[in-house]
N, C-alpha and C. Protein backbone atom coordinates (compact mmCIF):
# COMPACT_ATOMS: atom_id res chain seq x y z
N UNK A 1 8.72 -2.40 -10.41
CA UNK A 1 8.25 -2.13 -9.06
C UNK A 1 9.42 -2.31 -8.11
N UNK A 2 9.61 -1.12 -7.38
CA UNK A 2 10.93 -1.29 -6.87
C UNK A 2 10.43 -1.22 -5.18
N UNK A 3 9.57 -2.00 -4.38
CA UNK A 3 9.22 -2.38 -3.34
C UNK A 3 9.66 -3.56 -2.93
N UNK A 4 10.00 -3.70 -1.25
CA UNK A 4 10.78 -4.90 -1.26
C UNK A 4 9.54 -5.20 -0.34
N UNK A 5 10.48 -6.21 0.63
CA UNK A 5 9.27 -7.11 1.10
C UNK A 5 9.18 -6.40 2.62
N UNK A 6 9.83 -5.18 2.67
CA UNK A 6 10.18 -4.29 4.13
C UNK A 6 9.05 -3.45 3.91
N UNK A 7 9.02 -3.10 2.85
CA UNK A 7 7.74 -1.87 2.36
C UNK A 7 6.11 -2.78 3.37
N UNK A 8 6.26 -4.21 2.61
CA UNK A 8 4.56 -4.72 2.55
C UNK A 8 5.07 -4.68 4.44
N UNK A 9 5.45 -5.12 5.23
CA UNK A 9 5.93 -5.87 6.55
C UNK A 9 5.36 -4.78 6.91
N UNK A 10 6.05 -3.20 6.80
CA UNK A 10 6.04 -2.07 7.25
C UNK A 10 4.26 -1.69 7.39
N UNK A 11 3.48 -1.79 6.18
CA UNK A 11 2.30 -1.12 6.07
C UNK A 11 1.51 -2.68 6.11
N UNK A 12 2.21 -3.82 6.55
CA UNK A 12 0.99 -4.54 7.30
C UNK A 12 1.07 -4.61 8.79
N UNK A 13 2.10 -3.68 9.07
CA UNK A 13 2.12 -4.05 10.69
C UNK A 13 1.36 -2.31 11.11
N UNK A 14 1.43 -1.19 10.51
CA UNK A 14 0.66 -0.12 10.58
C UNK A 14 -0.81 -0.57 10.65
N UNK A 15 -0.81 -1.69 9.30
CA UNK A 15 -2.68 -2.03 9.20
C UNK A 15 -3.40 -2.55 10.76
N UNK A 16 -2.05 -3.45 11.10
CA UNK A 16 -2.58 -4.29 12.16
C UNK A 16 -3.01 -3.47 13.45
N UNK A 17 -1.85 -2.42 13.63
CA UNK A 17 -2.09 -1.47 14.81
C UNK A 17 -3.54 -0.77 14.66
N UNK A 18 -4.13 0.14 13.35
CA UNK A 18 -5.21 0.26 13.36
C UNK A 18 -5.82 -0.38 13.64
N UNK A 19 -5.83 -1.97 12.82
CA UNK A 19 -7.42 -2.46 12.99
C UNK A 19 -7.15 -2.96 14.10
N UNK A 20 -6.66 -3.58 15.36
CA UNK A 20 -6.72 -3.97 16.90
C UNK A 20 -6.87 -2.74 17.37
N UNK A 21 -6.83 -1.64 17.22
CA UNK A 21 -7.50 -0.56 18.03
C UNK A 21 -9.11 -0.64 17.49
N UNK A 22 -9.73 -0.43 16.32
CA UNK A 22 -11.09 -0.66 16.14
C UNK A 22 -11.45 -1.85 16.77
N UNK A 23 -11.08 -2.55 16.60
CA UNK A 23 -11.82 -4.15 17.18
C UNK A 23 -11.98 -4.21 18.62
N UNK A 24 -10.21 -3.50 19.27
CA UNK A 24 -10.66 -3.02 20.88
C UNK A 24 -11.99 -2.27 21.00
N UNK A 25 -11.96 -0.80 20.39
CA UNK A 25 -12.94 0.16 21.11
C UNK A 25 -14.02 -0.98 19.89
N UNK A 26 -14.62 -1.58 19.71
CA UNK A 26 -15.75 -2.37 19.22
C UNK A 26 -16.34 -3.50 20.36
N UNK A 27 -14.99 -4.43 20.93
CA UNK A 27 -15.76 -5.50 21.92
C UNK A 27 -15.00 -4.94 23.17
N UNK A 28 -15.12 -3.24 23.49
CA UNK A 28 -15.10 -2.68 25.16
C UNK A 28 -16.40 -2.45 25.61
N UNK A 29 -16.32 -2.98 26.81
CA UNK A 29 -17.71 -2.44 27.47
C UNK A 29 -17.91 -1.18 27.90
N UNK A 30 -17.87 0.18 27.37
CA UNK A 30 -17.52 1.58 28.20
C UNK A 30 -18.56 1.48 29.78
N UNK A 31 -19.32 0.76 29.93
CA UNK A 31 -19.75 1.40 31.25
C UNK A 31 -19.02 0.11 32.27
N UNK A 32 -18.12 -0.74 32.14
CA UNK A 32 -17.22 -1.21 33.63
C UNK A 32 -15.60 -1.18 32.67
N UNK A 33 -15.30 -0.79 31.81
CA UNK A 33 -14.20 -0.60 31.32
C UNK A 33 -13.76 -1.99 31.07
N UNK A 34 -14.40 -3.25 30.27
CA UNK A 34 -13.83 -4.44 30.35
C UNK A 34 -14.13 -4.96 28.94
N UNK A 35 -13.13 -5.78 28.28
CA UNK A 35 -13.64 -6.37 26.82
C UNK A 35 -14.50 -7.35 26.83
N UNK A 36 -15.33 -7.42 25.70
CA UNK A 36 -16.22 -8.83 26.08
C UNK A 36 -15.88 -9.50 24.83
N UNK A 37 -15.72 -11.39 25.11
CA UNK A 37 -15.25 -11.72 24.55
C UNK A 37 -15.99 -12.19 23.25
N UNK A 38 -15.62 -12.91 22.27
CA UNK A 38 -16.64 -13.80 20.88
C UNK A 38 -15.98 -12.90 19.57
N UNK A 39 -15.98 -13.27 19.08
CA UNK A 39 -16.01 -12.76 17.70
C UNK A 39 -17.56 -12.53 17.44
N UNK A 40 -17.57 -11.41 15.97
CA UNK A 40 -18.45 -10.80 15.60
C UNK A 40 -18.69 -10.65 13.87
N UNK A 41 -19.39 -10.26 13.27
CA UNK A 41 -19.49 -10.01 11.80
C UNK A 41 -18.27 -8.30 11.58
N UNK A 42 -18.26 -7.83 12.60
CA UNK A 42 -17.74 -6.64 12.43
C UNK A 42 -16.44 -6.87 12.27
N UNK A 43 -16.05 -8.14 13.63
CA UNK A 43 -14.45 -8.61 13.36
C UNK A 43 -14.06 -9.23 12.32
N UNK A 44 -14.94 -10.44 11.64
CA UNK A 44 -14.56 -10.87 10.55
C UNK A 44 -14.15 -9.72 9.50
N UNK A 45 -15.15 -8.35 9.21
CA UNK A 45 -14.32 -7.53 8.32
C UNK A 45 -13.26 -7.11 8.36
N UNK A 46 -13.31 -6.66 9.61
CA UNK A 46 -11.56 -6.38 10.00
C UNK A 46 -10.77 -6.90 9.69
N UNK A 47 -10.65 -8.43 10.02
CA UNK A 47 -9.78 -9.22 9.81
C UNK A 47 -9.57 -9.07 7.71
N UNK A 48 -10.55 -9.12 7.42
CA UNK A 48 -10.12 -9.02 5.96
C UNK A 48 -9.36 -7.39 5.41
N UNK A 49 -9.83 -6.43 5.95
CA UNK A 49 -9.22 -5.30 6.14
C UNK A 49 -8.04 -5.28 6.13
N UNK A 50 -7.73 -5.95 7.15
CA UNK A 50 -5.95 -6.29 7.64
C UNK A 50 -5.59 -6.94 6.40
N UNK A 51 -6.08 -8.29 5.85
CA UNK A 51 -5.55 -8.62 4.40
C UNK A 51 -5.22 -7.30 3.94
N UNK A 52 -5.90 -6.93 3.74
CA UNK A 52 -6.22 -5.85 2.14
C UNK A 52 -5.43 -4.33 2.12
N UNK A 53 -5.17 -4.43 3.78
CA UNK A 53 -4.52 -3.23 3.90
C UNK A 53 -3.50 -2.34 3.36
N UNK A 54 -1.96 -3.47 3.34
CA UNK A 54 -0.94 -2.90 2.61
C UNK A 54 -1.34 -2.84 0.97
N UNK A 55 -1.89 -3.82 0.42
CA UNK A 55 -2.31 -3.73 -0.93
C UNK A 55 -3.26 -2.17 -1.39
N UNK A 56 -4.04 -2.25 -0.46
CA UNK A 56 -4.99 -0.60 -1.01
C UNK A 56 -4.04 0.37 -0.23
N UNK A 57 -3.30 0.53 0.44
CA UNK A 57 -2.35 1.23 0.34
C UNK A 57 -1.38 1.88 -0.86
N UNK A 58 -0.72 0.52 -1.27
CA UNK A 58 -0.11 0.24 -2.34
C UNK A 58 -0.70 1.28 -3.36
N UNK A 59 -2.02 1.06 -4.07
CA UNK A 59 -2.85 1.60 -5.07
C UNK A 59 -2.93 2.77 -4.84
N UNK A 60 -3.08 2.98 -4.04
CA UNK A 60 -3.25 4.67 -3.38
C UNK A 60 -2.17 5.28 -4.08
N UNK A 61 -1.19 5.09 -3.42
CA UNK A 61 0.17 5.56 -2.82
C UNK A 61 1.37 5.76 -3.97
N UNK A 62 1.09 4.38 -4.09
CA UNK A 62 2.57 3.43 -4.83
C UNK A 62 2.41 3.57 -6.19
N UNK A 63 1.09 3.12 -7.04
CA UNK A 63 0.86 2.69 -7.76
C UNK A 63 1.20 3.77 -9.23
N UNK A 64 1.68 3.73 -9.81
CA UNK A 64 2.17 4.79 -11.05
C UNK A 64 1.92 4.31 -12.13
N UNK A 65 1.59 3.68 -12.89
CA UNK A 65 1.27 2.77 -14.06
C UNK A 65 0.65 3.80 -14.65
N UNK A 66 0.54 3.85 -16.29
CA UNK A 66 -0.27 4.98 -17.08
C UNK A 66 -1.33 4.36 -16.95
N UNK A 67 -2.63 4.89 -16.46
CA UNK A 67 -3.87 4.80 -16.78
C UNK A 67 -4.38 5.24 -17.99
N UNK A 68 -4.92 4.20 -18.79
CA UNK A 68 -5.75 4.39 -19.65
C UNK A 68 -7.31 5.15 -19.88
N UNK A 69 -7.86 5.96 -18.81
CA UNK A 69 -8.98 6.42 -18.74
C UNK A 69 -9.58 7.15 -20.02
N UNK A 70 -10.80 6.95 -20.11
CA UNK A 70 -11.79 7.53 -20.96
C UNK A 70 -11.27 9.25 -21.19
N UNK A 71 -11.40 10.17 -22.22
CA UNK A 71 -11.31 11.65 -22.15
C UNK A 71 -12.57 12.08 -22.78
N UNK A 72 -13.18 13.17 -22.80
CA UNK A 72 -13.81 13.69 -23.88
C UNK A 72 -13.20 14.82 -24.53
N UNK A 73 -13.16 14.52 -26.16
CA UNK A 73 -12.81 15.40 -26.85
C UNK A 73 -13.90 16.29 -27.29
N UNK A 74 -13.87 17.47 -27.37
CA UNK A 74 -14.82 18.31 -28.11
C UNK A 74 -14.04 18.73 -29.37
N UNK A 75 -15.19 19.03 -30.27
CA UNK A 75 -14.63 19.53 -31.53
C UNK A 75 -14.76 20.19 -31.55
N UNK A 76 -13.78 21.09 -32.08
CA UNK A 76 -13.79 22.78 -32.21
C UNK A 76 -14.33 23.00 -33.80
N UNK A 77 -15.11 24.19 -33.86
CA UNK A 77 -15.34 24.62 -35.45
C UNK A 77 -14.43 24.84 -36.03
N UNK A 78 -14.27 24.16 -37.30
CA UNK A 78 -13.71 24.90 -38.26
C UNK A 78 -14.23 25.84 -39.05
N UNK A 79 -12.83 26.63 -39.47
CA UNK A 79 -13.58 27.45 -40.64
C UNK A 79 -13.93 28.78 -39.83
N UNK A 80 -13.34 29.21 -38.89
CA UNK A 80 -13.74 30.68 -37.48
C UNK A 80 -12.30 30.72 -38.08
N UNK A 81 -12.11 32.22 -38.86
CA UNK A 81 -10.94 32.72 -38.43
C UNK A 81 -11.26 34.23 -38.45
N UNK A 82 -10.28 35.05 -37.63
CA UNK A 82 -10.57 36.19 -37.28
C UNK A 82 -10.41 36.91 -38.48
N UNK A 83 -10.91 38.30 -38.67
CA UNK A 83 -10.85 38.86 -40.02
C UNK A 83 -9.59 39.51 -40.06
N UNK A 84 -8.69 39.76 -39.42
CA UNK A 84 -7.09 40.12 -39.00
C UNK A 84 -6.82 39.23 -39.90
N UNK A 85 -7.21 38.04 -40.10
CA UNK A 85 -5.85 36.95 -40.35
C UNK A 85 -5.39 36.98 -42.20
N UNK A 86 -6.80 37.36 -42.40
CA UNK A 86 -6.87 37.39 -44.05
C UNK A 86 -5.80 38.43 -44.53
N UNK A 87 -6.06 39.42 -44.04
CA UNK A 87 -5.37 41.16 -44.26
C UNK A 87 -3.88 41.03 -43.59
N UNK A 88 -3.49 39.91 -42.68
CA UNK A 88 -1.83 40.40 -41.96
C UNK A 88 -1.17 39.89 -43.47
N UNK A 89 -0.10 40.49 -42.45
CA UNK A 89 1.07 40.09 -43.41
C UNK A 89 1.86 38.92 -43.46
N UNK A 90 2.71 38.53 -44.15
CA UNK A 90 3.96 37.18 -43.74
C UNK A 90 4.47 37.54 -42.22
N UNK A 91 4.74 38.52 -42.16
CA UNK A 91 5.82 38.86 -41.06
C UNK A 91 5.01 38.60 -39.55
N UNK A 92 3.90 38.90 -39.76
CA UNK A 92 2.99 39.07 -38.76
C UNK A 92 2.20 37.80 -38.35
N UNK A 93 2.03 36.59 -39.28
CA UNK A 93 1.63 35.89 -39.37
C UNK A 93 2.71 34.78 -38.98
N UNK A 94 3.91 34.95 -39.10
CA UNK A 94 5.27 34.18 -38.64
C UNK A 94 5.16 34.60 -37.06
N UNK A 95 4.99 35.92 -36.84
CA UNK A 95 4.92 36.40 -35.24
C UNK A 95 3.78 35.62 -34.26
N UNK A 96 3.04 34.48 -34.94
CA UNK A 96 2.40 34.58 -33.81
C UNK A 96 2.79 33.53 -32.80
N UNK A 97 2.39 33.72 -31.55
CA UNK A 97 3.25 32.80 -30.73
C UNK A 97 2.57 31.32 -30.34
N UNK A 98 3.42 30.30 -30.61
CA UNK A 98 3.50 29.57 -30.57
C UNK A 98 2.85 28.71 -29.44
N UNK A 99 2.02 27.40 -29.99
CA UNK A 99 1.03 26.55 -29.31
C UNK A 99 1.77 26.12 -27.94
N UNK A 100 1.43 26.19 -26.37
CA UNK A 100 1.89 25.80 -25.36
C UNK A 100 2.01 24.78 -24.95
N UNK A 101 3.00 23.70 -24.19
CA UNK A 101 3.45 22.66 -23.96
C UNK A 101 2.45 22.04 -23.70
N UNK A 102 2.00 20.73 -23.70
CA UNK A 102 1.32 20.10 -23.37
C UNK A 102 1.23 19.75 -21.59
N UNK A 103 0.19 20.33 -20.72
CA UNK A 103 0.91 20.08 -19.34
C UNK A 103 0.61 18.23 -18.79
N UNK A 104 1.47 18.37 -18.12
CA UNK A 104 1.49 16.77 -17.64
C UNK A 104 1.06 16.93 -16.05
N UNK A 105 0.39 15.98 -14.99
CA UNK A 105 0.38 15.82 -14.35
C UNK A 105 1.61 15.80 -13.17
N UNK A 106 1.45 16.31 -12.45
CA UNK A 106 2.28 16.08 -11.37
C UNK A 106 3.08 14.85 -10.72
N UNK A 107 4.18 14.53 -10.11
CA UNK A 107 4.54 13.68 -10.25
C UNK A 107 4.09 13.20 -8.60
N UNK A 108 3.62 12.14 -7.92
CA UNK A 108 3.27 11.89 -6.51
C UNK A 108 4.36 12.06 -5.73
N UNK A 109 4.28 12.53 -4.75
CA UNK A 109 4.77 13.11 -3.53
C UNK A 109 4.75 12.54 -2.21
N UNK A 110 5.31 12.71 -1.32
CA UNK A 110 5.16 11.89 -0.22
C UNK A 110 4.36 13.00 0.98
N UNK A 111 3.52 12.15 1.67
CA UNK A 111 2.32 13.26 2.38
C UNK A 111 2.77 13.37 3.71
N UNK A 112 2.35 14.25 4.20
CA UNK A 112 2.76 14.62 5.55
C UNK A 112 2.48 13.57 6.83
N UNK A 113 3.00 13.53 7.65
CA UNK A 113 2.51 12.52 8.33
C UNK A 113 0.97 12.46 9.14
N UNK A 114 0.36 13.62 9.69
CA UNK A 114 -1.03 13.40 9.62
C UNK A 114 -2.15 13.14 8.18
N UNK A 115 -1.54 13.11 7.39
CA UNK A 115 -2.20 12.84 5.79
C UNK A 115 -1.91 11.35 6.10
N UNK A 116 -1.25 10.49 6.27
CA UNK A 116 -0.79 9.27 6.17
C UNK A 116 -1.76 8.66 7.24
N UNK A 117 -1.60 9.12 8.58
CA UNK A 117 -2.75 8.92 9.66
C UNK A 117 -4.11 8.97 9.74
N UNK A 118 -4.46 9.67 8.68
CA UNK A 118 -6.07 10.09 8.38
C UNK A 118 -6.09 8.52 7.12
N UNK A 119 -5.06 8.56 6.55
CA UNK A 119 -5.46 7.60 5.35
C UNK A 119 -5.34 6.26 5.51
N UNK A 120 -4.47 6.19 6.70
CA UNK A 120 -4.33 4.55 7.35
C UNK A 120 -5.76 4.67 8.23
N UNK A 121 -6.57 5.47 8.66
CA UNK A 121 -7.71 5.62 9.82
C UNK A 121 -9.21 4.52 8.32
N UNK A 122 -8.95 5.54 7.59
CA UNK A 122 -9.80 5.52 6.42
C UNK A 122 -9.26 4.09 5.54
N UNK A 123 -8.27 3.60 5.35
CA UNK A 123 -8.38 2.18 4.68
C UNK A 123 -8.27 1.31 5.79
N UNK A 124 -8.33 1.64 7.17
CA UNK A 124 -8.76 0.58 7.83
C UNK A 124 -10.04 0.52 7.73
N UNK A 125 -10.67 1.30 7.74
CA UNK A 125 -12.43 0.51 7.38
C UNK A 125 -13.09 0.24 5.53
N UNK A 126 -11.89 0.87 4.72
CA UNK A 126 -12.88 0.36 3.28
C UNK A 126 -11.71 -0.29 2.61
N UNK A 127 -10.33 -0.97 3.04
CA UNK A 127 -9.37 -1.36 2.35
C UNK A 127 -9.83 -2.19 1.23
N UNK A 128 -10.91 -3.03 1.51
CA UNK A 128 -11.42 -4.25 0.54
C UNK A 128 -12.03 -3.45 -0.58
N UNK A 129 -12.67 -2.17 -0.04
CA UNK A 129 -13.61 -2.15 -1.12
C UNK A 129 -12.39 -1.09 -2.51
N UNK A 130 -11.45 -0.77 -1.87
CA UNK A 130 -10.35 0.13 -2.84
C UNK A 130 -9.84 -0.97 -3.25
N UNK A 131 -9.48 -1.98 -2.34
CA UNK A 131 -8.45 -3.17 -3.74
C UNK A 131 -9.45 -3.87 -4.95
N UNK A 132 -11.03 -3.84 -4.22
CA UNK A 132 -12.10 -4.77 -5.20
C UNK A 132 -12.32 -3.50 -6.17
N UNK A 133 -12.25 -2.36 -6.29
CA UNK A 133 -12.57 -2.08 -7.25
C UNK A 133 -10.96 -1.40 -8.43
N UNK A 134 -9.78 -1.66 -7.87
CA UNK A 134 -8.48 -1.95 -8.66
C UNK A 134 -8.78 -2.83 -9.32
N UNK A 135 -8.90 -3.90 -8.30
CA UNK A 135 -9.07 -5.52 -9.48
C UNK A 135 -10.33 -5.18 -10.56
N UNK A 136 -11.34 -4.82 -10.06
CA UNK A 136 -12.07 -4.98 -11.03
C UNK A 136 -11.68 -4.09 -12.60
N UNK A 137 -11.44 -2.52 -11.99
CA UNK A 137 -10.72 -1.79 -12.93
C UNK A 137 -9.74 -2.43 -14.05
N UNK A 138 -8.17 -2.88 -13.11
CA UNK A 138 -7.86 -3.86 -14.02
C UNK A 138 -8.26 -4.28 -14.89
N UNK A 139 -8.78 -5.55 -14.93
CA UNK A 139 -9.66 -6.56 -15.44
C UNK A 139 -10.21 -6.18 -16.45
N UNK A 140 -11.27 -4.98 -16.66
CA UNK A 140 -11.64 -4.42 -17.62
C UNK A 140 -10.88 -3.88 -18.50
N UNK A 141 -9.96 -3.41 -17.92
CA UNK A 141 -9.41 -1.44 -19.04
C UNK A 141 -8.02 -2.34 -19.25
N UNK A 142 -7.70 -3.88 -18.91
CA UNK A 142 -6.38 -4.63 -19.62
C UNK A 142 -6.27 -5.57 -20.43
């Protein structure tokens, strides 16, 4: 993991700017334009949000590790071959072309900057629930 400690600083001080804008437009009064003060159940999430932020970032983003996920294989029939195949020849049977590369996934990319803005908007309100279900993932499939 080649992240330093500028990376986490960087995308916990992004987290913070989001979530103090939600928490503002949450305790504003829109009809005299004034904040009201107390904490709330809404702020306590936030505040954990902000934990969780650079980390479900991280997972998003960062995270490259081979996943082990489930596949389904189907089985193909045996024993289907075309009636060509019996009747060719050596020559023809050497001609045929050859099974295609196996394709691999793409390698992650870096997103445009309104992609980044929509996705810092969006793990400011479910950051906990993307890192709780990493950990849990983890945990299981290691």
């Amino acid at each position: 993991m080649k992240l330093f400690v500028q990376y986490w600083v960087k995308q916990t001080g992004i987290g913070l700017i989001f979530t103090l804008i939600f928490m503002l437009l949450g305790h504003l009064n829109y009809a005299q334009w004034r904040l009201i003060p107390g904490l709330s159940i809404a702020d306590w999430y936030f505040l954990v949000c902000l934990l969780c932020f650079a980390f479900a970032k991280w997972v998003i983003l960062e995270d490259n590790r081979d996943v082990k996920a489930p596949t389904i294989r189907r089985r193909r029939k045996r024993g289907l071959k075309k009636a060509s195949d019996d009747t060719a020849s050596v020559y023809e049977k050497m001609a045929k072309p050859a099974r295609a590369p196996r394709l691999q996934a793409a390698p992650k990319t870096t997103l445009k900057w309104y992609w980044l803005v929509l996705l810092d908007i969006v793990l400011a309100f479910t950051s906990p629930l993307i890192l709780g279900g990493f950990i849990t993932y983890s945990l299981r499939h290691n």
